[in-house]
C-alpha atoms as a PDB file:
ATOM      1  CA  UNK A   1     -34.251  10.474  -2.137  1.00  0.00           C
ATOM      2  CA  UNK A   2     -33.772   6.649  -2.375  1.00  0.00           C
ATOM      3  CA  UNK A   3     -30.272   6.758  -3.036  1.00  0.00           C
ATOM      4  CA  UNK A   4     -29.420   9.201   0.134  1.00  0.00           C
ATOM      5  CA  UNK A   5     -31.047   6.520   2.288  1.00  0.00           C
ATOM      6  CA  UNK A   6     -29.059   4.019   0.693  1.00  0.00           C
ATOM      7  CA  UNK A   7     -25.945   5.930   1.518  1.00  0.00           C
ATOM      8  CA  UNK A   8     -27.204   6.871   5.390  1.00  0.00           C
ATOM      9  CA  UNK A   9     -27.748   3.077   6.089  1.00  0.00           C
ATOM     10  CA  UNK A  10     -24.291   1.865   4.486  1.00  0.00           C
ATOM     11  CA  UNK A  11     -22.969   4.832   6.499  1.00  0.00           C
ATOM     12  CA  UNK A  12     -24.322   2.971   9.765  1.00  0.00           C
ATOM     13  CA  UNK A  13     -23.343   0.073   8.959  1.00  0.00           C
ATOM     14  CA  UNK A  14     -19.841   0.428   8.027  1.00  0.00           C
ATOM     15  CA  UNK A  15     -19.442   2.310  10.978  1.00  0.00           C
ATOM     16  CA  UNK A  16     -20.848  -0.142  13.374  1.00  0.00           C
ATOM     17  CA  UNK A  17     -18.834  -2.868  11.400  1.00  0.00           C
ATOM     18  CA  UNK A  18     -15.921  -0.463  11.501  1.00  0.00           C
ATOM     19  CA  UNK A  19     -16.366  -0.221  15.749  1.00  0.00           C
ATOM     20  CA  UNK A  20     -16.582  -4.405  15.630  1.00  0.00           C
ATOM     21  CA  UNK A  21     -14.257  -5.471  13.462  1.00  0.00           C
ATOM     22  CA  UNK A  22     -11.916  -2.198  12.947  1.00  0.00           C
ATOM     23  CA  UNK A  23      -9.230  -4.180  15.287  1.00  0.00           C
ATOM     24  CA  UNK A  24      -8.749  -6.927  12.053  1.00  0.00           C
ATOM     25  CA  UNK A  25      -7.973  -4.064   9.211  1.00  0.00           C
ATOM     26  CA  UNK A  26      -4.523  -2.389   8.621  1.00  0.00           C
ATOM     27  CA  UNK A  27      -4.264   0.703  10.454  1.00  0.00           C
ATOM     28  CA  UNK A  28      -4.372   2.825   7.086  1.00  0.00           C
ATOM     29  CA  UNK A  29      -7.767   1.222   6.549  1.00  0.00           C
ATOM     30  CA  UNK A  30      -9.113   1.757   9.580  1.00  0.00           C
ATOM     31  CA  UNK A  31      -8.029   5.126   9.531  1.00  0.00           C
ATOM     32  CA  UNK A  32      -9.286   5.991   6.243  1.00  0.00           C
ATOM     33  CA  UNK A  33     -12.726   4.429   6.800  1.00  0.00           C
ATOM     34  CA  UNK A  34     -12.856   6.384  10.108  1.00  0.00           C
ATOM     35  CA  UNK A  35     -12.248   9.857   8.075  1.00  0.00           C
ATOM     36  CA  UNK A  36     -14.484   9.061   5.350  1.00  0.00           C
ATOM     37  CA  UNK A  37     -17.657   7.627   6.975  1.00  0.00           C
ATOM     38  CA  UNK A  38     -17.362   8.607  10.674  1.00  0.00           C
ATOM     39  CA  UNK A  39     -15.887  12.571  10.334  1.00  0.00           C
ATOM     40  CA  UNK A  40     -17.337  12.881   6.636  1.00  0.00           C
ATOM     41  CA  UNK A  41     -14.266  13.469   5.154  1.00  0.00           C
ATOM     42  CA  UNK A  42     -14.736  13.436   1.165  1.00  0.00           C
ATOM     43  CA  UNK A  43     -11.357  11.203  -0.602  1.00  0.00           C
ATOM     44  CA  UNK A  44     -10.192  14.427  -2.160  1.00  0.00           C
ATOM     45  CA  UNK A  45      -9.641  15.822   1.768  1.00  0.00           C
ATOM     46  CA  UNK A  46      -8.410  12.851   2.675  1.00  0.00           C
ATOM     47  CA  UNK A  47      -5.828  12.434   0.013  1.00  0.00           C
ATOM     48  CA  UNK A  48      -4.731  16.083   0.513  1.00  0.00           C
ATOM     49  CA  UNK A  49      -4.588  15.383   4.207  1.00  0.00           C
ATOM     50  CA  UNK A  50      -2.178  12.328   3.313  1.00  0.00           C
ATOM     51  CA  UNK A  51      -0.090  13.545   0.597  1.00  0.00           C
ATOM     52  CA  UNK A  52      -1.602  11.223  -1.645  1.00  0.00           C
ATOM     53  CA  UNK A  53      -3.214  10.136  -4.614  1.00  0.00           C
ATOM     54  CA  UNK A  54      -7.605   9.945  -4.261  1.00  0.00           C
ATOM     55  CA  UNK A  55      -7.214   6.660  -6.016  1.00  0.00           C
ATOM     56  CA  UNK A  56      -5.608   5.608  -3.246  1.00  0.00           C
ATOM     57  CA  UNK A  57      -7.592   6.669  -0.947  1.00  0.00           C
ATOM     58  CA  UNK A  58     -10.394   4.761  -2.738  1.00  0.00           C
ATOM     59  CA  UNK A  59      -8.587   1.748  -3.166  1.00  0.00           C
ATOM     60  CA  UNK A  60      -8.001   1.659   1.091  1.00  0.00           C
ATOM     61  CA  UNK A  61     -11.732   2.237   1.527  1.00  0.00           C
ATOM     62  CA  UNK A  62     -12.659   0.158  -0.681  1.00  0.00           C
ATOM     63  CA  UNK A  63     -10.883  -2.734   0.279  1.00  0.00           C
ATOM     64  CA  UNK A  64     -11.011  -2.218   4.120  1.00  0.00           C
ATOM     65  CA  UNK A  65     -14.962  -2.154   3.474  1.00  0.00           C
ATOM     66  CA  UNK A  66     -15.401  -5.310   1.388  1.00  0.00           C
ATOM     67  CA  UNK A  67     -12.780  -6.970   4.613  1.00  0.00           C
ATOM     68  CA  UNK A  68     -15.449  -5.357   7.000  1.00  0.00           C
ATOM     69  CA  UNK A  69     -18.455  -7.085   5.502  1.00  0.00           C
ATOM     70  CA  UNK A  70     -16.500 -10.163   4.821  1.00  0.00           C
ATOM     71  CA  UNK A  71     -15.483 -10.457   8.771  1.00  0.00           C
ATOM     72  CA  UNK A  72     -19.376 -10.028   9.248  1.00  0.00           C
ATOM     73  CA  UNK A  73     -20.572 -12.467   6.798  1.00  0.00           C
ATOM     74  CA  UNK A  74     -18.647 -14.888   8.717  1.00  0.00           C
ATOM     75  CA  UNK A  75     -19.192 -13.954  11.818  1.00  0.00           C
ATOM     76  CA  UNK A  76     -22.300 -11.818  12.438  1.00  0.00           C
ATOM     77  CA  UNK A  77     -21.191 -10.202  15.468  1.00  0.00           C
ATOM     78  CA  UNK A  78     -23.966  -7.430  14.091  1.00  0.00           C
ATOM     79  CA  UNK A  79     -26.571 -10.244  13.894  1.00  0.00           C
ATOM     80  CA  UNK A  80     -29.804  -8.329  14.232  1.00  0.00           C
ATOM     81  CA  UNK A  81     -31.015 -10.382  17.056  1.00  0.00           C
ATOM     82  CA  UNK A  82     -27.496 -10.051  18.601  1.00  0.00           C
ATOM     83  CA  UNK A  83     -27.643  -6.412  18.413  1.00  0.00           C
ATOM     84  CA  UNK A  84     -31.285  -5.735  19.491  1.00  0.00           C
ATOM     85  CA  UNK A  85     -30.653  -7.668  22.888  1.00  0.00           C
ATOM     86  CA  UNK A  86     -26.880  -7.622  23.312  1.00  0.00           C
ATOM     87  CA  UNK A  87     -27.000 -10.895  23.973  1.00  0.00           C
ATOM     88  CA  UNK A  88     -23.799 -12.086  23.440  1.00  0.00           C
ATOM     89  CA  UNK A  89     -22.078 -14.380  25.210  1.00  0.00           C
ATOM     90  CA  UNK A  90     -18.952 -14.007  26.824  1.00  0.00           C
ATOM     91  CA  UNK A  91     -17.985 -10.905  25.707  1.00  0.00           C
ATOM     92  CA  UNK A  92     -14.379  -9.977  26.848  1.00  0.00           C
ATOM     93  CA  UNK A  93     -13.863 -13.279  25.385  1.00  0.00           C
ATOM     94  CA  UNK A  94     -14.888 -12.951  21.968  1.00  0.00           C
ATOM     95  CA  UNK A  95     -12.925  -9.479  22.208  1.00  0.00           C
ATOM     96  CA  UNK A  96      -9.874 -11.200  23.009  1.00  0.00           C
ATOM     97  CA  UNK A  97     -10.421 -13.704  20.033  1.00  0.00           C
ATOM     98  CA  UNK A  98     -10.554 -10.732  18.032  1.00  0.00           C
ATOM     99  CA  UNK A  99      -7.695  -9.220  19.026  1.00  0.00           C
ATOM    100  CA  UNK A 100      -5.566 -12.386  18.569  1.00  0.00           C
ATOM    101  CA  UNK A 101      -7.300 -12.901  15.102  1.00  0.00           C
ATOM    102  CA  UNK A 102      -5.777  -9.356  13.969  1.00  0.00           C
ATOM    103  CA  UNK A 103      -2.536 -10.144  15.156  1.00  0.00           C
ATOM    104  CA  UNK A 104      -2.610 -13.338  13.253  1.00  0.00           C
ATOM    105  CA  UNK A 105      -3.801 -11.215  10.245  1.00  0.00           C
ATOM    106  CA  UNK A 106      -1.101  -8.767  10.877  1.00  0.00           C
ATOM    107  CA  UNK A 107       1.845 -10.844   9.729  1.00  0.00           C
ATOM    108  CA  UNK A 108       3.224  -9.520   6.020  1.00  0.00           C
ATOM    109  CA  UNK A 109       3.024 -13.703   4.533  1.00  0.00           C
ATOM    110  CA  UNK A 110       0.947 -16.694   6.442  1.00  0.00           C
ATOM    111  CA  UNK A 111       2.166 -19.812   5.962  1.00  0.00           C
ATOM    112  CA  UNK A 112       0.514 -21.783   7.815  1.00  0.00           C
ATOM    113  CA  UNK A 113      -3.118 -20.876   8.130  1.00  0.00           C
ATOM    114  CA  UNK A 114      -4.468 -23.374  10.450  1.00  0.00           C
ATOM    115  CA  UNK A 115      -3.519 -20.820  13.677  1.00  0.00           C
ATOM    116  CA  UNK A 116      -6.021 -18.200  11.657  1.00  0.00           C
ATOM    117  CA  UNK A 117      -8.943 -21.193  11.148  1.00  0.00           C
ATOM    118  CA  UNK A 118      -8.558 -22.080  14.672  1.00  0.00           C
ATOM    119  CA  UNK A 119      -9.249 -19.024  16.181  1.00  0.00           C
ATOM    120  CA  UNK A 120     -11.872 -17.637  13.461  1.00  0.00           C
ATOM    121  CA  UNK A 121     -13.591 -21.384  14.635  1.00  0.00           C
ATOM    122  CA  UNK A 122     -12.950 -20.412  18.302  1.00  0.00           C
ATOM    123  CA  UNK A 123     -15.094 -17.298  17.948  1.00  0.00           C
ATOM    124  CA  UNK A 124     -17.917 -19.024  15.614  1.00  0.00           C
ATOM    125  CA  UNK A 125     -17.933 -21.782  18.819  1.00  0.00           C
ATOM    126  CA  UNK A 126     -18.368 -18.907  21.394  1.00  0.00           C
ATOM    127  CA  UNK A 127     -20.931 -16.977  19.359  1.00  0.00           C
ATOM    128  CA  UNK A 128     -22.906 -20.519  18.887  1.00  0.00           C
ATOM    129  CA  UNK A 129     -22.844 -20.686  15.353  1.00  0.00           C
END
């Protein structure tokens, strides 16, 4: 019984992390996560679905969810008190950080990463942290 609430909360939570920060993961990731833990897709269907191997599949997932939790354990846009109250501030703005964040995470090779600290700083700075 334990372990099926274990799986129903990390089921939440990767899909609120997934509707936050889904924007900053490749579109296979996103896509996969979005099969798996939002339409309950198991990875056999969704490596049928894709013509591919269920390691694969696995490997996305897996990945794209440690990214998700990453992108929150920097920036707790799920913060509990956050969340409760929707307190945050400037919202369209912190969206927009977002969105220039995963085009800056987009590129195939980042040289120069000080663009990518900047913005990940401007977002901590508008969230208060």
């Amino acid at each position: 019984m334990w372990a099926v609430m274990a799986d129903l909360e990390e089921k939440q939570m990767v899909s609120q992390l997934l509707d936050v920060y889904g924007a900053l993961l490749t579109d296979r990731q996103r896509d996969f996560l979005d099969l798996h833990y939002n339409e309950d897709l198991s990875y056999g269907e969704i490596a049928e679905g894709e013509n591919i191997s269920r390691q694969a599949v696995h490997d996305t997932i897996h990945h794209g969810k440690k990214a998700l939790f990453r992108f929150e354990e920097h920036l707790h846009l799920l913060d509990q008190p956050r969340r409760q109250t929707g307190a945050f501030p400037d919202k369209e703005r912190i969206e927009e950080e977002l969105t220039k964040l995963a085009a800056l995470l987009r590129d195939d090779i980042i040289y120069n990463v000080k663009p990518l600290r900047r913005t990940v700083q401007g977002i901590l700075d508008l969230l208060g942290n």
